[in-house]
PDB file of N, CA and C in Angstrom:
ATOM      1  N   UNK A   1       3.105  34.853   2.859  1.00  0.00           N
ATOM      2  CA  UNK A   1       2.319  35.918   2.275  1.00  0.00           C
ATOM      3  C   UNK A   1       1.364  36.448   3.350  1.00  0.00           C
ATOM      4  N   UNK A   2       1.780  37.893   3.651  1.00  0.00           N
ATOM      5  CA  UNK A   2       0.210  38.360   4.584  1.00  0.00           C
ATOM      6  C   UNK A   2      -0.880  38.013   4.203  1.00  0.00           C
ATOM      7  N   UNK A   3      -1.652  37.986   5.438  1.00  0.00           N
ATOM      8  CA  UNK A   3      -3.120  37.722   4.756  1.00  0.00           C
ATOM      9  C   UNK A   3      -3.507  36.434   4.212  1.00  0.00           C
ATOM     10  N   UNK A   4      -2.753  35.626   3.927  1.00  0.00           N
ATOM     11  CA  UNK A   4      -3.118  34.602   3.209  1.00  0.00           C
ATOM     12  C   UNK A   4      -3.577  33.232   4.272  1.00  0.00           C
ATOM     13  N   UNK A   5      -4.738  32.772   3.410  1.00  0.00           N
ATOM     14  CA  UNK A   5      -5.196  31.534   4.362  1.00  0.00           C
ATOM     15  C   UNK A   5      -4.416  30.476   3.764  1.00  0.00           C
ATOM     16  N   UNK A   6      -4.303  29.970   5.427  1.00  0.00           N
ATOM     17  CA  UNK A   6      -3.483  28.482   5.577  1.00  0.00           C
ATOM     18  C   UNK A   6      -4.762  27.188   4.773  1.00  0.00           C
ATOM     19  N   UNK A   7      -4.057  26.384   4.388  1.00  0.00           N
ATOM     20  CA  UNK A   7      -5.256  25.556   4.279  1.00  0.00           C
ATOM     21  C   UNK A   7      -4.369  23.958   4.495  1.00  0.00           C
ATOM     22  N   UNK A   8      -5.414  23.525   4.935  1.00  0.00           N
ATOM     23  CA  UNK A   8      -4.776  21.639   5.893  1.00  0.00           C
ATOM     24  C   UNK A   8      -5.953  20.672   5.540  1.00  0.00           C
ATOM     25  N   UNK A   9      -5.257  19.897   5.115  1.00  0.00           N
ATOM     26  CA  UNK A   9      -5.774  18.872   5.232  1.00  0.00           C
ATOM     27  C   UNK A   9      -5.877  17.953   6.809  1.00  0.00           C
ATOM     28  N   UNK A  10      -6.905  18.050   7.404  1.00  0.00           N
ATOM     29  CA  UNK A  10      -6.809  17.117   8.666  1.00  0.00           C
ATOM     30  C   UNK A  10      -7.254  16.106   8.490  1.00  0.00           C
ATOM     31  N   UNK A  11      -6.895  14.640   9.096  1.00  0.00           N
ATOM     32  CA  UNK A  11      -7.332  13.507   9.179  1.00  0.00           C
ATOM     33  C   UNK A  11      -7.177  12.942  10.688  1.00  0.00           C
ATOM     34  N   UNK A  12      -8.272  12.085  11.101  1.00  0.00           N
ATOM     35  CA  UNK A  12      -7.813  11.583  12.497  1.00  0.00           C
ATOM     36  C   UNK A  12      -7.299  10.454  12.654  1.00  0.00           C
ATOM     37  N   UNK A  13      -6.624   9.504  10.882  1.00  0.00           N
ATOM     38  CA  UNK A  13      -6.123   8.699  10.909  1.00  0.00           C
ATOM     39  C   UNK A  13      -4.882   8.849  10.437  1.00  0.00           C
ATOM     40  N   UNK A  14      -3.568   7.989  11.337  1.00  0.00           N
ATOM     41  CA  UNK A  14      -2.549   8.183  11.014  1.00  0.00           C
ATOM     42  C   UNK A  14      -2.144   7.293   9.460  1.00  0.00           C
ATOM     43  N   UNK A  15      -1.226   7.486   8.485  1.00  0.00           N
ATOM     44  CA  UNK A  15      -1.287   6.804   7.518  1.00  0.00           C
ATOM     45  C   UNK A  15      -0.509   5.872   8.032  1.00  0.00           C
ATOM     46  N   UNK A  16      -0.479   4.552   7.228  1.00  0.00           N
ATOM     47  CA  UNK A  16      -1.570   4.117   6.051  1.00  0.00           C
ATOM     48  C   UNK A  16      -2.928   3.825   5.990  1.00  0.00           C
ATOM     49  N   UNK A  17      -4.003   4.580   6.532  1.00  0.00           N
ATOM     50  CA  UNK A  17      -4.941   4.179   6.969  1.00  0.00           C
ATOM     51  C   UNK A  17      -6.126   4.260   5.617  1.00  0.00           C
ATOM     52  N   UNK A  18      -6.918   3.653   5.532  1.00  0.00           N
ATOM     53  CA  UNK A  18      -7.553   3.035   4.070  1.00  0.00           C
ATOM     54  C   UNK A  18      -8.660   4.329   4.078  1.00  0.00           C
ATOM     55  N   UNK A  19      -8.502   4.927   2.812  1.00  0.00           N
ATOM     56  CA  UNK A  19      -9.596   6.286   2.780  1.00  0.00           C
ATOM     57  C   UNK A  19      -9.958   6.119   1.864  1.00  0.00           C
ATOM     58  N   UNK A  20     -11.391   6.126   1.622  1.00  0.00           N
ATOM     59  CA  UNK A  20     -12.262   6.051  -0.223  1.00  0.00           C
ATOM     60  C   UNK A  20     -13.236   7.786   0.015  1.00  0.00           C
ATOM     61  N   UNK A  21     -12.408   8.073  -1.268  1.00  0.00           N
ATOM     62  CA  UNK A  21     -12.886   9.702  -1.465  1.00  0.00           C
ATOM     63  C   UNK A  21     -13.978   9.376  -2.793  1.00  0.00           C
ATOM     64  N   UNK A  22     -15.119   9.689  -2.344  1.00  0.00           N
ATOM     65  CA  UNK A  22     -16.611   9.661  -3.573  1.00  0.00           C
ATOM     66  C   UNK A  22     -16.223  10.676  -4.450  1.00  0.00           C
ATOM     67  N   UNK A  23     -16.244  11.050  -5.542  1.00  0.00           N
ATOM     68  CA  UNK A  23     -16.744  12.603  -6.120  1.00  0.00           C
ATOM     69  C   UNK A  23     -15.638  12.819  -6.559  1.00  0.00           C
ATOM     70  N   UNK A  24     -14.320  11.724  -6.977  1.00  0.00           N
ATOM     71  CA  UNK A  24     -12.983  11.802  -7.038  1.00  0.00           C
ATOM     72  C   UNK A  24     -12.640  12.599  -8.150  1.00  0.00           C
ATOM     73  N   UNK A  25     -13.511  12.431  -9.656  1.00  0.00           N
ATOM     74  CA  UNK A  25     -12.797  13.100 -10.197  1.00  0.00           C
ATOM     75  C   UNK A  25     -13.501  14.767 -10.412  1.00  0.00           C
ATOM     76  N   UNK A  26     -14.280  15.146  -9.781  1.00  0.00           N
ATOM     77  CA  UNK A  26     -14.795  16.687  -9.353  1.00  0.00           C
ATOM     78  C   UNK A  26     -13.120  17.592  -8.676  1.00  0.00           C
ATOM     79  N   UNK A  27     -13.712  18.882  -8.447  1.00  0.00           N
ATOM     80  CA  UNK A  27     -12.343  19.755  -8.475  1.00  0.00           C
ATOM     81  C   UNK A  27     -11.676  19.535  -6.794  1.00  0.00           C
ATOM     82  N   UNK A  28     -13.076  19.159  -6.037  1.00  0.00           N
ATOM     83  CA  UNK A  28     -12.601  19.490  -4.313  1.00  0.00           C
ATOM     84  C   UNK A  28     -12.174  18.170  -4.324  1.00  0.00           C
ATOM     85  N   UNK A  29     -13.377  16.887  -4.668  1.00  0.00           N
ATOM     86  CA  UNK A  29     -12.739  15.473  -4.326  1.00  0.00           C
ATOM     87  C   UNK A  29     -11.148  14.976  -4.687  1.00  0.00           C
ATOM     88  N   UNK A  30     -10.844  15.539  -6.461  1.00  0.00           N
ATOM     89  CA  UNK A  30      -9.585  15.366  -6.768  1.00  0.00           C
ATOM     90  C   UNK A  30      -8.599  15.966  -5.590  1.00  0.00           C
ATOM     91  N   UNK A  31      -8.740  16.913  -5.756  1.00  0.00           N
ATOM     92  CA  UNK A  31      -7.351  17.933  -4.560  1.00  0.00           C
ATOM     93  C   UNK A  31      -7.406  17.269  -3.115  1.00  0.00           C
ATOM     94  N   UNK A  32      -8.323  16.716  -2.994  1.00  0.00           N
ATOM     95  CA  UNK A  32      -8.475  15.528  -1.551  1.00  0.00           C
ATOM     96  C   UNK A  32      -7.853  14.451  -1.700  1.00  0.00           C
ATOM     97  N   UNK A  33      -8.411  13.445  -2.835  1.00  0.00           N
ATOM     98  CA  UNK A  33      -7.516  12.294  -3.164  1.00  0.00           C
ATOM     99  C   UNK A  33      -5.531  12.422  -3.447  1.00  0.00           C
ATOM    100  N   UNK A  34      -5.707  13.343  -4.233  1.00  0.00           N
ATOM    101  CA  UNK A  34      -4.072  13.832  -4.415  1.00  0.00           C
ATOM    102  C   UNK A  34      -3.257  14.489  -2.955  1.00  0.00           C
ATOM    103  N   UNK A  35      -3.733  14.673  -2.270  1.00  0.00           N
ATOM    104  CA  UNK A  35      -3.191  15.111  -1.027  1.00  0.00           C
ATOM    105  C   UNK A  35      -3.075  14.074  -0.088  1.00  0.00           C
ATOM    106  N   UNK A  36      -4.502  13.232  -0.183  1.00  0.00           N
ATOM    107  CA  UNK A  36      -4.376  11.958   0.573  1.00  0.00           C
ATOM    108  C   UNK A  36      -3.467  11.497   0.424  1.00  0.00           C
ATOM    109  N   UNK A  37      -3.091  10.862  -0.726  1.00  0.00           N
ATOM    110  CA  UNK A  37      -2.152   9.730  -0.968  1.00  0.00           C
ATOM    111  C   UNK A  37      -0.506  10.665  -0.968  1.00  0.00           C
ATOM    112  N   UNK A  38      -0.392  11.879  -1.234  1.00  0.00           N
ATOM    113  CA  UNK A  38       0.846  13.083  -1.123  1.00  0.00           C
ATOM    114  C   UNK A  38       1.493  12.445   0.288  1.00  0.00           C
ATOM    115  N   UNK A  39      -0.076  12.446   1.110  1.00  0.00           N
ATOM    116  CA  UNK A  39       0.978  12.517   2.594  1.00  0.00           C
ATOM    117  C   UNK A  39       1.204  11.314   2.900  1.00  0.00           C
ATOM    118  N   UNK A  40       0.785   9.674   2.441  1.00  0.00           N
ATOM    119  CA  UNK A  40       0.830   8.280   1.967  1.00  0.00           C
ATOM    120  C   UNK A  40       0.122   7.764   2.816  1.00  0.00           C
ATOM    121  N   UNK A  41      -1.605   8.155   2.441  1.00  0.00           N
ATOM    122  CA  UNK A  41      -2.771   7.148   2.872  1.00  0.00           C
ATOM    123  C   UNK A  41      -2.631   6.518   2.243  1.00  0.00           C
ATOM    124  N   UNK A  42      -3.387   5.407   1.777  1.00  0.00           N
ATOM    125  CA  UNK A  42      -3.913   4.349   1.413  1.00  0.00           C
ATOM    126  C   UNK A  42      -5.556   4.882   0.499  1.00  0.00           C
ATOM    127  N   UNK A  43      -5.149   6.229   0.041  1.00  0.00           N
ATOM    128  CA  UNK A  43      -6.310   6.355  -0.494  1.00  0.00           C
ATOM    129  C   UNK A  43      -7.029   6.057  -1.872  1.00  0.00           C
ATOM    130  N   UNK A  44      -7.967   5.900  -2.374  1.00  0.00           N
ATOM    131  CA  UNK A  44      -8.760   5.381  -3.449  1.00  0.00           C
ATOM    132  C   UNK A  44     -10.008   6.182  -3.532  1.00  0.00           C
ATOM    133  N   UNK A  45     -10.383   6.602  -4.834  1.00  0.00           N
ATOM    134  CA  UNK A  45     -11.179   7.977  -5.470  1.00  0.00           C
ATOM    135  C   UNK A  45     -12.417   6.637  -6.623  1.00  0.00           C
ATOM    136  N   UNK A  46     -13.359   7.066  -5.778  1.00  0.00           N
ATOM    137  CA  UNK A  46     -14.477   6.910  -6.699  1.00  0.00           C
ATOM    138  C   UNK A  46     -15.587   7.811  -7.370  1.00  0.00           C
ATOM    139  N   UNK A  47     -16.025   7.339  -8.321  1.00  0.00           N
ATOM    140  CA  UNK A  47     -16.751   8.483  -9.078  1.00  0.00           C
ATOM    141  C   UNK A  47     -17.946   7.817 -10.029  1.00  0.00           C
ATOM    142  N   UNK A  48     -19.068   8.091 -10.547  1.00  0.00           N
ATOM    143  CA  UNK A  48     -19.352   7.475 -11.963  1.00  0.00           C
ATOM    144  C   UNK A  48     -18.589   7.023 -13.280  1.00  0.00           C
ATOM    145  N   UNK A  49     -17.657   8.427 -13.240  1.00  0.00           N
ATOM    146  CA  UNK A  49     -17.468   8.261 -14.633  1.00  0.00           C
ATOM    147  C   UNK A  49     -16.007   7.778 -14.481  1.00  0.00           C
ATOM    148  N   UNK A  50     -15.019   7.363 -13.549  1.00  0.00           N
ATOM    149  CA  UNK A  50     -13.804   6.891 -13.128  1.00  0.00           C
ATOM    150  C   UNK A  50     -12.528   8.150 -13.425  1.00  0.00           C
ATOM    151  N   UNK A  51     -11.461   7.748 -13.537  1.00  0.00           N
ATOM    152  CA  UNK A  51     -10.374   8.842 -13.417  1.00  0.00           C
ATOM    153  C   UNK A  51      -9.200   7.752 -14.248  1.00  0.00           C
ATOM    154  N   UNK A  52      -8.644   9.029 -14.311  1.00  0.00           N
ATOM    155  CA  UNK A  52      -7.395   8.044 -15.128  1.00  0.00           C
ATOM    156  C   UNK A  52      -5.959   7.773 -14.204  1.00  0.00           C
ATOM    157  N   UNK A  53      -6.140   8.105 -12.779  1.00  0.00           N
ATOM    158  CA  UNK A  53      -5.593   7.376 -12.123  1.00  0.00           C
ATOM    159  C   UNK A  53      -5.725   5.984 -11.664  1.00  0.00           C
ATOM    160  N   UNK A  54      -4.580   4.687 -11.104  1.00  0.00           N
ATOM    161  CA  UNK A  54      -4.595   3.612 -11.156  1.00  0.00           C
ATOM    162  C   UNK A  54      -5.526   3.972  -9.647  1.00  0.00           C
ATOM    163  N   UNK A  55      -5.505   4.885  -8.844  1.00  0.00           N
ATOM    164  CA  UNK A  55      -6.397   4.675  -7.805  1.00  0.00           C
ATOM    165  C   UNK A  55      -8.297   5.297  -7.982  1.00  0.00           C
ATOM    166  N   UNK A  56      -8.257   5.584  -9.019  1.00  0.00           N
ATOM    167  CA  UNK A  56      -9.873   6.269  -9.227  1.00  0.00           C
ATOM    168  C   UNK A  56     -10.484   4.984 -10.016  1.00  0.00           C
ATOM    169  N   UNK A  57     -11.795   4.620  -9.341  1.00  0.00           N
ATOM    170  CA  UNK A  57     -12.350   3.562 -10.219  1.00  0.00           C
ATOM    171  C   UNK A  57     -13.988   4.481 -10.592  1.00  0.00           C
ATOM    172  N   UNK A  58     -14.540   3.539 -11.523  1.00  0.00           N
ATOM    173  CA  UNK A  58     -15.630   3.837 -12.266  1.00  0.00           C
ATOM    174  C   UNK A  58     -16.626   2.902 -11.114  1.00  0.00           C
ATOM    175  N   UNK A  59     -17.719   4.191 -10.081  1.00  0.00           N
ATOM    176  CA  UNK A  59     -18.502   2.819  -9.592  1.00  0.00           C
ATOM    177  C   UNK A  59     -19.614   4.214  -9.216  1.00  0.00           C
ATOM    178  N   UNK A  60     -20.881   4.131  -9.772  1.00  0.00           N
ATOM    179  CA  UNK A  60     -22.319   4.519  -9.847  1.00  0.00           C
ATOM    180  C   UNK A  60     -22.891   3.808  -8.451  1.00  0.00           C
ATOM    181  N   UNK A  61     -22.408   4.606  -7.443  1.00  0.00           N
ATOM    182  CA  UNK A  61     -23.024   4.186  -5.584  1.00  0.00           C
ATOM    183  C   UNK A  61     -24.384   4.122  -5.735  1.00  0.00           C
ATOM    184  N   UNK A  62     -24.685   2.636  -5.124  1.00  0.00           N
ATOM    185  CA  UNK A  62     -26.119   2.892  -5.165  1.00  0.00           C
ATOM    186  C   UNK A  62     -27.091   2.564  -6.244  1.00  0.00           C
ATOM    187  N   UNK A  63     -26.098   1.991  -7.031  1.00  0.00           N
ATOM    188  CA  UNK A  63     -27.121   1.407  -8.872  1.00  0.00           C
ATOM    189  C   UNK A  63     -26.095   0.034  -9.064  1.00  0.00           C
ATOM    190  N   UNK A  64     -25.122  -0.020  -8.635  1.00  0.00           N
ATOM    191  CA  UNK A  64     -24.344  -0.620  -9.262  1.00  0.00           C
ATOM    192  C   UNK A  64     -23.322  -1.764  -8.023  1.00  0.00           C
ATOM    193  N   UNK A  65     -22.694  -3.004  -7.755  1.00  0.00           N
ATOM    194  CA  UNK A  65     -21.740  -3.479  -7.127  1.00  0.00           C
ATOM    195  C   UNK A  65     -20.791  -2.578  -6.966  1.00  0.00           C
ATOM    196  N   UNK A  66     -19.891  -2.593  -5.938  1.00  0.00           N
ATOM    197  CA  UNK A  66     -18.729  -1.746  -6.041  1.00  0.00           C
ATOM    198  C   UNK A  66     -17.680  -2.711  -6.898  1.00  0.00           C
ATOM    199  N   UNK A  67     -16.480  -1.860  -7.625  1.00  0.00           N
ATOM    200  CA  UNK A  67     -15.505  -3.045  -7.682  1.00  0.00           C
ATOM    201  C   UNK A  67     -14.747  -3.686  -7.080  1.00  0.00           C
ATOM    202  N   UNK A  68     -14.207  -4.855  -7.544  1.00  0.00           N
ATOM    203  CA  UNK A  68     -13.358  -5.597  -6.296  1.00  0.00           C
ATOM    204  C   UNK A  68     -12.489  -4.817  -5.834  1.00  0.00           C
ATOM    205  N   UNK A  69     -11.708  -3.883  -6.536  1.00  0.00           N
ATOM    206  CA  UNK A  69     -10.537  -3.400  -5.250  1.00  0.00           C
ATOM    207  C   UNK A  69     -11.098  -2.351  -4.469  1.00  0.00           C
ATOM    208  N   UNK A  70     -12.512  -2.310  -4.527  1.00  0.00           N
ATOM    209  CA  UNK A  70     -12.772  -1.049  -3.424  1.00  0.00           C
ATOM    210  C   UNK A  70     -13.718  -2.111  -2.402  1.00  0.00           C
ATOM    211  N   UNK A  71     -13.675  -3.284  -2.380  1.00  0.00           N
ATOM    212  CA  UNK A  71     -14.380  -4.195  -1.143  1.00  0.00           C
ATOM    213  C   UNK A  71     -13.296  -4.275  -0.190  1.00  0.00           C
ATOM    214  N   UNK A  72     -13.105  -3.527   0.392  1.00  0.00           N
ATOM    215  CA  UNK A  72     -12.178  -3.513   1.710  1.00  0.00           C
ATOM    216  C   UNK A  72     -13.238  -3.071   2.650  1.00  0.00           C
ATOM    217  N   UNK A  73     -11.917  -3.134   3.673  1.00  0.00           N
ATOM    218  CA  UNK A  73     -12.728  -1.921   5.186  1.00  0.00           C
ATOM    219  C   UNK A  73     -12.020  -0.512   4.976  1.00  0.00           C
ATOM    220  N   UNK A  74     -12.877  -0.415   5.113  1.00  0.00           N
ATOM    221  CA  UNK A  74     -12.591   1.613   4.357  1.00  0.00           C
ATOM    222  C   UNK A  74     -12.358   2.247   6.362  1.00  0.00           C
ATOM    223  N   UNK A  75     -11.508   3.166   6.757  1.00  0.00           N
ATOM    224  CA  UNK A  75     -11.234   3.571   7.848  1.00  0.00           C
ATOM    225  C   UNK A  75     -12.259   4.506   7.667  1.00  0.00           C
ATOM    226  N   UNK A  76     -12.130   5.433   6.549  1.00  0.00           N
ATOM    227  CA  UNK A  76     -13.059   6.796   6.590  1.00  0.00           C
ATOM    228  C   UNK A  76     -13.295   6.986   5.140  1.00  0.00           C
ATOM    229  N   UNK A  77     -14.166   7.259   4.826  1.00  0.00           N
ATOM    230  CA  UNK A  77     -14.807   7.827   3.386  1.00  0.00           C
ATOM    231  C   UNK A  77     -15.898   9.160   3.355  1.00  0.00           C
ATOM    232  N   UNK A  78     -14.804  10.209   2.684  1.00  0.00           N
ATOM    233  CA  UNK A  78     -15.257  11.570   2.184  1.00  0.00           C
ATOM    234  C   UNK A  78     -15.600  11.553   0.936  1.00  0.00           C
ATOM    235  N   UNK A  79     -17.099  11.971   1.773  1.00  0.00           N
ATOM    236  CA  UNK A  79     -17.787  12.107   0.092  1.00  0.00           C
ATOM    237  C   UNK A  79     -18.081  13.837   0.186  1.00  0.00           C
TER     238      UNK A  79
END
């Protein structure tokens, strides 16, 4: 399509590399997490209120423990 903007996702890690996206279930964080894992990061979506994906958990940063499957080493995390 003329005119039309390209849009990319860049990362400077090659996959499978471990990515925790904050703000997961909001409109920009979702379309991040779903692309992440599209191109097969290793990615995982956190939020307050959680997601109804098996990779979005329920975790209040900063008030609260994280949960166990998000105690890893995170490569990069977009919040």
């Amino acid at each position: 399509m003329p005119g039309a903007i390209e849009r990319r996702l860049v990362v400077s890690w090659a996959p499978p590399a471990r990515i925790l996206v904050t703000g997961a279930t909001g409109a920009v964080g979702g379309a991040i997490l779903r692309r992440l894992i599209a191109a097969g990061y290793d990615a995982c979506g956190a939020s307050s209120r959680g997601g109804s994906s098996p990779r979005q958990f329920a975790w209040r940063i900063g008030t609260e423990e994280p949960p166990d499957a998000l105690r890893v080493r995170w490569h990069t995390v977009v919040r």
